[in-house]
Protein backbone atom coordinates (compact mmCIF):
# COMPACT_ATOMS: atom_id res chain seq x y z
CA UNK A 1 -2.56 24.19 14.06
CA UNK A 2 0.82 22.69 14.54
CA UNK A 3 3.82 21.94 12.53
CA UNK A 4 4.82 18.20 11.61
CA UNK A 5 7.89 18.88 13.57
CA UNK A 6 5.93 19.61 16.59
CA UNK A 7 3.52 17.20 16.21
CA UNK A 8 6.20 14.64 15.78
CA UNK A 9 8.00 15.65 18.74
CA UNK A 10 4.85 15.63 20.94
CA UNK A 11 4.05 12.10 19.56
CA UNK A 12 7.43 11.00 20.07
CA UNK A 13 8.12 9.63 16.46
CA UNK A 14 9.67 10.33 13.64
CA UNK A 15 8.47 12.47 11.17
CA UNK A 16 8.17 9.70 8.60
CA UNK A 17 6.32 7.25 11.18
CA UNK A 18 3.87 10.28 11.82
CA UNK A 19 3.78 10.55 7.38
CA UNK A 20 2.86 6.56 7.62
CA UNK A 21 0.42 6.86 10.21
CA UNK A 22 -1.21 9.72 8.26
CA UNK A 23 -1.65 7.67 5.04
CA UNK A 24 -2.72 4.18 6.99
CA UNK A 25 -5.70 6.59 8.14
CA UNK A 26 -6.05 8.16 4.59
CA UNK A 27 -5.95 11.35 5.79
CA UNK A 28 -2.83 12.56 3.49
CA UNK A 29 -4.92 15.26 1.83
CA UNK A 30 -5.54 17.11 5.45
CA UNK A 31 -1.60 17.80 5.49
CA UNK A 32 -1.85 21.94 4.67
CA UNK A 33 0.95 23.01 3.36
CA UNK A 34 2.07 26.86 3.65
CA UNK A 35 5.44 28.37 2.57
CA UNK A 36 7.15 24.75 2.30
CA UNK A 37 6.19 23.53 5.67
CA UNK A 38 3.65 21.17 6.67
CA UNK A 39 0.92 21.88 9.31
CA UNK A 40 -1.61 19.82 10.61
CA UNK A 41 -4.90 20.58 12.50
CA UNK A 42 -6.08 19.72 15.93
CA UNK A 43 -8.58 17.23 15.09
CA UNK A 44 -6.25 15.54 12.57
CA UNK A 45 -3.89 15.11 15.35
CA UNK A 46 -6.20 13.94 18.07
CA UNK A 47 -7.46 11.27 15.40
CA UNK A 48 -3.58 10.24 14.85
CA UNK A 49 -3.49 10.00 19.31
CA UNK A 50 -6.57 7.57 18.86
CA UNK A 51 -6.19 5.30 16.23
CA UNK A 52 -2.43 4.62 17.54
CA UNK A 53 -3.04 5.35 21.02
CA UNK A 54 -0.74 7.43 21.68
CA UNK A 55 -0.56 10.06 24.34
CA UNK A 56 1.69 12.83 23.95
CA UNK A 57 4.21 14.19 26.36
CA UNK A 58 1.91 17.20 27.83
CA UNK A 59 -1.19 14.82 28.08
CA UNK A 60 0.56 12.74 30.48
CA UNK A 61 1.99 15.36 32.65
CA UNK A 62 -1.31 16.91 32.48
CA UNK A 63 -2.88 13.67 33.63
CA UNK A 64 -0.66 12.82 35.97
CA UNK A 65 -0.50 16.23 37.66
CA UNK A 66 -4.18 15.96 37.98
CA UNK A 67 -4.38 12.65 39.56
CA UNK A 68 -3.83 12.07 43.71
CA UNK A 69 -0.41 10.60 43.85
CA UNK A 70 -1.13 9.95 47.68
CA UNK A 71 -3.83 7.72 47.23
CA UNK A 72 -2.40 4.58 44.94
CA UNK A 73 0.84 6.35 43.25
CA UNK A 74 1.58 2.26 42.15
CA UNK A 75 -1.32 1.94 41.00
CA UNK A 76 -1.02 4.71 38.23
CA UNK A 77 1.88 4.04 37.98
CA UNK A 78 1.65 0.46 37.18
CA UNK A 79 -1.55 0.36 34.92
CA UNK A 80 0.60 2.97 32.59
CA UNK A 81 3.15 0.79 32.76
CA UNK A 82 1.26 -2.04 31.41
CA UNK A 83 -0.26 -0.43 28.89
CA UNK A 84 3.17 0.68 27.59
CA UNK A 85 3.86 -2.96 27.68
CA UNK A 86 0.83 -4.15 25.69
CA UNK A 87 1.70 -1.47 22.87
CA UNK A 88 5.08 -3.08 23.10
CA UNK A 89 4.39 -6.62 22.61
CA UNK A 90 1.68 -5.45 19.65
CA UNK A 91 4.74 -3.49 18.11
CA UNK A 92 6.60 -6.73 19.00
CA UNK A 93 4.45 -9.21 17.46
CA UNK A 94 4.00 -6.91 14.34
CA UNK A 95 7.91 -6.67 13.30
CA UNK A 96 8.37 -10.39 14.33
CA UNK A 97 5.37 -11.19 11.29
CA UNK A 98 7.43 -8.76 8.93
CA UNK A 99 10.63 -10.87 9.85
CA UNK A 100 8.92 -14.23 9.00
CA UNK A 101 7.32 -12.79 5.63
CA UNK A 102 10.32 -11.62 4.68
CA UNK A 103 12.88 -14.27 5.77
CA UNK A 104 9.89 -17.07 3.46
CA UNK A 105 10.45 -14.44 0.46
CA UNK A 106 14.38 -14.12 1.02
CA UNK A 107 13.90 -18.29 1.20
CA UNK A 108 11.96 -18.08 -2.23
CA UNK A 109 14.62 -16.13 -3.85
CA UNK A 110 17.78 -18.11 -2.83
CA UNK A 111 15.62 -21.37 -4.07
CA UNK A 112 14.86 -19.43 -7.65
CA UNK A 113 18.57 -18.58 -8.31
CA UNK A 114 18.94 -22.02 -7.62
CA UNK A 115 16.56 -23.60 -9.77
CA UNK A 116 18.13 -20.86 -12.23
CA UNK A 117 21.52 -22.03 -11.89
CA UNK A 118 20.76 -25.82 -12.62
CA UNK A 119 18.78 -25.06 -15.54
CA UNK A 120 21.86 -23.03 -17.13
CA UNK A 121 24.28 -25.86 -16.21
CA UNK A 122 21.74 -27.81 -17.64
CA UNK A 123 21.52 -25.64 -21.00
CA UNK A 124 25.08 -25.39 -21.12
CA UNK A 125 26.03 -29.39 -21.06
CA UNK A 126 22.77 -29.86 -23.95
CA UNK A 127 25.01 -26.73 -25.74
CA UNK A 128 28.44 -28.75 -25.56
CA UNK A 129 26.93 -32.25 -26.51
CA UNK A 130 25.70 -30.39 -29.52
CA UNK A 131 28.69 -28.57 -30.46
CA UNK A 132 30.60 -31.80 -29.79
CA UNK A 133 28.46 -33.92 -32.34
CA UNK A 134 29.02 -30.92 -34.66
CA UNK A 135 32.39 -30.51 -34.60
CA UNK A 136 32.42 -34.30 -35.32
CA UNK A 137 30.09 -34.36 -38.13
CA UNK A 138 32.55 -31.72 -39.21
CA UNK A 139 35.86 -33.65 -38.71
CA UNK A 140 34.20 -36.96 -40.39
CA UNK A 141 33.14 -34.80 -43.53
CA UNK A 142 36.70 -33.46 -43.64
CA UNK A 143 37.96 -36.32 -43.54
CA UNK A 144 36.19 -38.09 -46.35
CA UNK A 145 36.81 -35.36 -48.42
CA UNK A 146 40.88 -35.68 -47.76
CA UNK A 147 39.84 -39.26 -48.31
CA UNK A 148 38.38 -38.40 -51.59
CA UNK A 149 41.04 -36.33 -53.21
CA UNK A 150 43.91 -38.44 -51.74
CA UNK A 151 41.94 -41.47 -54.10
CA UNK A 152 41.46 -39.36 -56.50
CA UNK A 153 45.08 -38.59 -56.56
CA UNK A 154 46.34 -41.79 -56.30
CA UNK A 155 43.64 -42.86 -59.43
CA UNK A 156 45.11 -40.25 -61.49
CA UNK A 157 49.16 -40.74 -60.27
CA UNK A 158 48.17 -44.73 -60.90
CA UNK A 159 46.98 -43.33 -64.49
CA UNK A 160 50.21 -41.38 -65.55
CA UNK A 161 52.33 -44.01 -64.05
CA UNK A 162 50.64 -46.55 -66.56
CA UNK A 163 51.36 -44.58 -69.02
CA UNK A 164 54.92 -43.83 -68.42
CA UNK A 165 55.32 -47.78 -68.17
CA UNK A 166 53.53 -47.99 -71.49
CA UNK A 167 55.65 -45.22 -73.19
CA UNK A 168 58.81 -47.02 -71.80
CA UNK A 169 58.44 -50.15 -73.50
CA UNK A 170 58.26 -48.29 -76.68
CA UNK A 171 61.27 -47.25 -78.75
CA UNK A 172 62.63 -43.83 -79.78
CA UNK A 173 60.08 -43.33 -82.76
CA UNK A 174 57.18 -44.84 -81.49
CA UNK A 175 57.58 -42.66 -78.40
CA UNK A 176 57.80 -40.37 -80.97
CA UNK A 177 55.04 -40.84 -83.76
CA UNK A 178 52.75 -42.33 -80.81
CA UNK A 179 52.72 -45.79 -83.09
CA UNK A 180 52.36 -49.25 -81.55
């Protein structure tokens, strides 16, 4: 049984890669846990080696001492090489897919706000035009009602100053009596 830290450091990852890899093979509930610190078993971590093919630090020395240098040493040599570079490119092609699907959703967003923005310019021109043809419905029943009372002024001030020209004509005690 090892430690995660151990395990990670064989693997050479991180401890949250070797966490990822753990769930992608649905294996989370085979992390044993003892006094805050999480182990994992052998066969847990040979299944982890396989389904990422991954070799760890000790299994290539191991290999590698056990092979015949003398007979093809560039040979070895060169088909770990390659393989190295076929994980690579896989790793390669993988992030370049995330870039893509993420750039087209980054793409989506900046075309929303967009859209967003011209309908709220939009909203906010329909909201002046009608607060325009308010405020003018307002001003034109102002005015009609200064209109109003200035006529209605003048009707009455037209009234008295008929009568003050009537009374005028009068003399002293028909102004008086109120006699014609």
């Amino acid at each position: 049984m090892k430690t995660f830290k151990e395990v990670s450091e064989e693997l050479k990852i991180t401890k949250q890669t070797l966490t990822s890899w753990i769930k992608e093979l649905n294996e989370s509930n085979s992390i044993i846990w003892k006094n805050k610190t999480r182990y994992l078993d052998e066969t847990l971590v040979n299944k982890i080696k396989h389904f990422k093919n991954v070799e760890s630090k000790d299994e290539f020395f191991s290999e590698n001492k056990s092979k015949n240098f003398d007979e093809n040493p560039s040979e070895t040599l060169f088909e770990n090489l390659e393989k190295e570079n076929k994980l690579l490119v896989k790793q390669i092609t993988i992030k370049d897919e995330l870039i893509k699907d993420l750039t087209k959703l980054i793409d989506q967003q900046q075309q929303l706000t967009i859209s967003d923005k011209k309908e709220k310019d939009e909203l906010k021109s329909e909201l002046k035009i009608a607060l325009n043809h308010y405020d003018y419905n307002e001003e034109i029943k102002s005015y009609s009602q200064v209109e109003e009372s200035q006529q209605k002024n003048n009707s009455q001030h037209q009234r008295k100053k008929f009568q003050n020209t009537d009374i005028q004509g009068k003399g002293f005690w028909k102004k008086l009596f109120g006699k014609k």
